[in-house]
Protein backbone atom coordinates (compact mmCIF):
# COMPACT_ATOMS: atom_id res chain seq x y z
CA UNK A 1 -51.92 -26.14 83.02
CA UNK A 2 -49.30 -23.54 84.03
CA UNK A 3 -48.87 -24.59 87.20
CA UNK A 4 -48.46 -28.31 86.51
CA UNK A 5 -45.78 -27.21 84.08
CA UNK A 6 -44.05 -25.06 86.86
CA UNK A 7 -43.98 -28.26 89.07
CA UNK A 8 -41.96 -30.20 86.70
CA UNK A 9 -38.87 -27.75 86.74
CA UNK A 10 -35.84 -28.69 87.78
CA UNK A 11 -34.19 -27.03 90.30
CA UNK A 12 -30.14 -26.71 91.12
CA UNK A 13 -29.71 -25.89 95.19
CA UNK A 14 -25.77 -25.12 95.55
CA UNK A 15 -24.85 -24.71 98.90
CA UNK A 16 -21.60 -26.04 101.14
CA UNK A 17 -23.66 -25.58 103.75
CA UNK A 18 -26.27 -29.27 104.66
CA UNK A 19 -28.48 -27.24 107.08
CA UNK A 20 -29.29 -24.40 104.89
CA UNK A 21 -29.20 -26.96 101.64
CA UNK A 22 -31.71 -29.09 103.03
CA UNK A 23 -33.76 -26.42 103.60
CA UNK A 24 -34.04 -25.29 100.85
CA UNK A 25 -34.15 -28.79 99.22
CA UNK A 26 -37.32 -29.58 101.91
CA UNK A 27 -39.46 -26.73 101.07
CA UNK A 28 -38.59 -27.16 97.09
CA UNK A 29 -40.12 -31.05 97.68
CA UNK A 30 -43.26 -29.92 99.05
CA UNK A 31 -43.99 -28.40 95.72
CA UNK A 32 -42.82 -31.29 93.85
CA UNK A 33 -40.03 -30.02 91.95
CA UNK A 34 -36.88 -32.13 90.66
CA UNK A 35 -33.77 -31.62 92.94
CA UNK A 36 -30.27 -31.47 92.54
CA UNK A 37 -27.79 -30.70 94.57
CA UNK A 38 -24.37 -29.05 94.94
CA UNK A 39 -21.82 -28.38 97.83
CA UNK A 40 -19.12 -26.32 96.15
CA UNK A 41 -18.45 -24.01 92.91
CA UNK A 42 -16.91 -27.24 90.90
CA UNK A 43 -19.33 -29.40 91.98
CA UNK A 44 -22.17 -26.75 90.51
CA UNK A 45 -20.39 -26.75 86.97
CA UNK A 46 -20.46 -30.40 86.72
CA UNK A 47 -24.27 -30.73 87.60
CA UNK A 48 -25.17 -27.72 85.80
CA UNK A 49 -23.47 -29.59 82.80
CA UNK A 50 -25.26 -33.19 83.46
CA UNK A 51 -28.44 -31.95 84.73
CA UNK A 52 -29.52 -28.63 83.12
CA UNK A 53 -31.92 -27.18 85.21
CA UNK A 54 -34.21 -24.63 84.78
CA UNK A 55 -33.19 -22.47 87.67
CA UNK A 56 -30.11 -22.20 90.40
CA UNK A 57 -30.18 -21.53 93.49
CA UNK A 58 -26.42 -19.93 93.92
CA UNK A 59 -24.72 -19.90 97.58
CA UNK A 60 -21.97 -17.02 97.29
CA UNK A 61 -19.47 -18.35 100.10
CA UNK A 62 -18.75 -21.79 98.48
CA UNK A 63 -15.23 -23.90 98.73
CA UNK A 64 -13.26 -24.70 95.71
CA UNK A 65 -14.85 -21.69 93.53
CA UNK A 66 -17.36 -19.33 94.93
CA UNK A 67 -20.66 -18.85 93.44
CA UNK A 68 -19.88 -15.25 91.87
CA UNK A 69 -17.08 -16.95 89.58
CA UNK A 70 -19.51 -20.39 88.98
CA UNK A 71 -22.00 -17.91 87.58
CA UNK A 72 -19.97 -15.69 85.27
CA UNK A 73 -18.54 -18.64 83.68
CA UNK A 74 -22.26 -20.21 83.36
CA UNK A 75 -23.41 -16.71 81.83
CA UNK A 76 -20.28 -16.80 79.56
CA UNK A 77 -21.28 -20.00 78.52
CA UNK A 78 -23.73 -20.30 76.11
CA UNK A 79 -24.88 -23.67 76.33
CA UNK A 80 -25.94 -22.04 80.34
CA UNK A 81 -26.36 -18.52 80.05
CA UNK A 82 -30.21 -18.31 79.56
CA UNK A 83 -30.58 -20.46 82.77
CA UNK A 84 -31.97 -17.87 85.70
CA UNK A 85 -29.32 -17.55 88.73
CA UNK A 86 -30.89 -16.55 92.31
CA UNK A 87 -27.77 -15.89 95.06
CA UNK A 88 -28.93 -17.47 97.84
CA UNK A 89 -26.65 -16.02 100.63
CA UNK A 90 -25.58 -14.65 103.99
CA UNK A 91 -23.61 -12.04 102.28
CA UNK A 92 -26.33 -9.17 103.66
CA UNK A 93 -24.03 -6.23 103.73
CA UNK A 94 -24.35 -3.09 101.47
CA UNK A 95 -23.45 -4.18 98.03
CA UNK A 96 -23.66 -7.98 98.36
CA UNK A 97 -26.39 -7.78 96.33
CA UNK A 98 -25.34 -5.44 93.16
CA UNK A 99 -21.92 -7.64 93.39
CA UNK A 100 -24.27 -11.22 92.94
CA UNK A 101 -26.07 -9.03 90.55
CA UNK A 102 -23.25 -7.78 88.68
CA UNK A 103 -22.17 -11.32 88.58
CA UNK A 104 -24.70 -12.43 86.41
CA UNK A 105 -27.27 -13.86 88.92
CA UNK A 106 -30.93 -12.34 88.10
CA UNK A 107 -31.88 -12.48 92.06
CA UNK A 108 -30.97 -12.21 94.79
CA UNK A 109 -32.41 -13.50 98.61
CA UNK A 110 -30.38 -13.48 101.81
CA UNK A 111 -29.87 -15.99 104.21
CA UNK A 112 -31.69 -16.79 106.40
CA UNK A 113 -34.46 -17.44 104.02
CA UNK A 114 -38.41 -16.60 105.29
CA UNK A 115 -39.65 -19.77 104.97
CA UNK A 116 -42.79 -18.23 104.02
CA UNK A 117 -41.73 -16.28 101.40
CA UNK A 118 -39.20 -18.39 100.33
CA UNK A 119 -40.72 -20.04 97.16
CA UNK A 120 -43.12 -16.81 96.55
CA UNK A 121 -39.75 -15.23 95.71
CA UNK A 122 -38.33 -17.84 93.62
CA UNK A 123 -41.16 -19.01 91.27
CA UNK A 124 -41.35 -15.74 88.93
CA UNK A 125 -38.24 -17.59 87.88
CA UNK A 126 -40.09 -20.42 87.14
CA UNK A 127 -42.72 -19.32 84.64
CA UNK A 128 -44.77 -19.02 88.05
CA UNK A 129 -45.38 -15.57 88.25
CA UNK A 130 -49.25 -15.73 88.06
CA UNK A 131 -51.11 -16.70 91.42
C-alpha cells in the first residue's frame, strides 16, 4: 500500500538545462510518478503555485532567479514551505552544498546524477524510505 501511494506523488523537476531535465524527467516516468516541469526560477514559482507537488527537484544555476532565491521564498511561504526541496546541481565545490542547504532545500545531489542511485536518493522524500 505504501508504495502505490509513493507512485502517485507529484514531482517538480526545475532545470534550464533539457538534457539534464529530461533525465531526470525519464527515470522519474519509469516509476510512474506525475511530472512537471520548469526551466527557470519564475517559471518554478508559477508551477509550484498551480501544481503543488509533493517534492522539487531544485537546479541552483537557473536564468531569471536562481534556485537558492526560488527556495527561500517557497520556505517563506507558507502555503509551500512544508514541500521537501532536493538541489539538484553541478555546483560540486566545497560549500555548494551547506549554501543549497542553508537555503532551505532538505537535500542535496550533484550533477551528474548516478543514474543508479538517482531515485534511491530521492524517495526518502517521498514517504519511500522503506525498501
Amino acid at each position: 500500500m505504501k508504495e502505490n501511494q509513493e507512485q502517485t506523488k507529484k514531482i517538480l523537476v526545475v532545470d534550464d538545462n533539457n538534457d539534464s531535465r529530461e533525465l531526470v524527467l525519464k527515470i522519474l516516468r519509469t516509476k510512474g510518478h506525475q511530472l512537471c516541469e520548469a526551466v527557470d526560477g519564475e517559471d518554478a514559482l508559477q508551477k509550484v503555485a498551480a501544481e503543488k507537488p509533493d517534492l522539487i527537484l531544485m537546479d541552483i544555476s537557473l536564468p531569471r532567479i536562481d534556485g537558492h532565491e526560488v527556495t527561500r521564498r517557497l520556505k517563506s511561504d507558507e502555503r509551500f514551505a512544508s514541500i521537501p526541496v532536493i538541489a539538484l546541481t553541478a555546483h560540486a565545490m566545497k560549500g555548494d552544498m551547506e549554501k543549497a542547504l542553508a537555503a532551505g532545500c532538505e537535500g542535496y545531489i550533484s550533477k551528474p546524477i548516478n543514474i543508479r542511485e538517482f531515485y534511491d536518493r530521492i524517495k526518502v522524500f517521498l514517504g519511500g524510505n522503506d525498501t
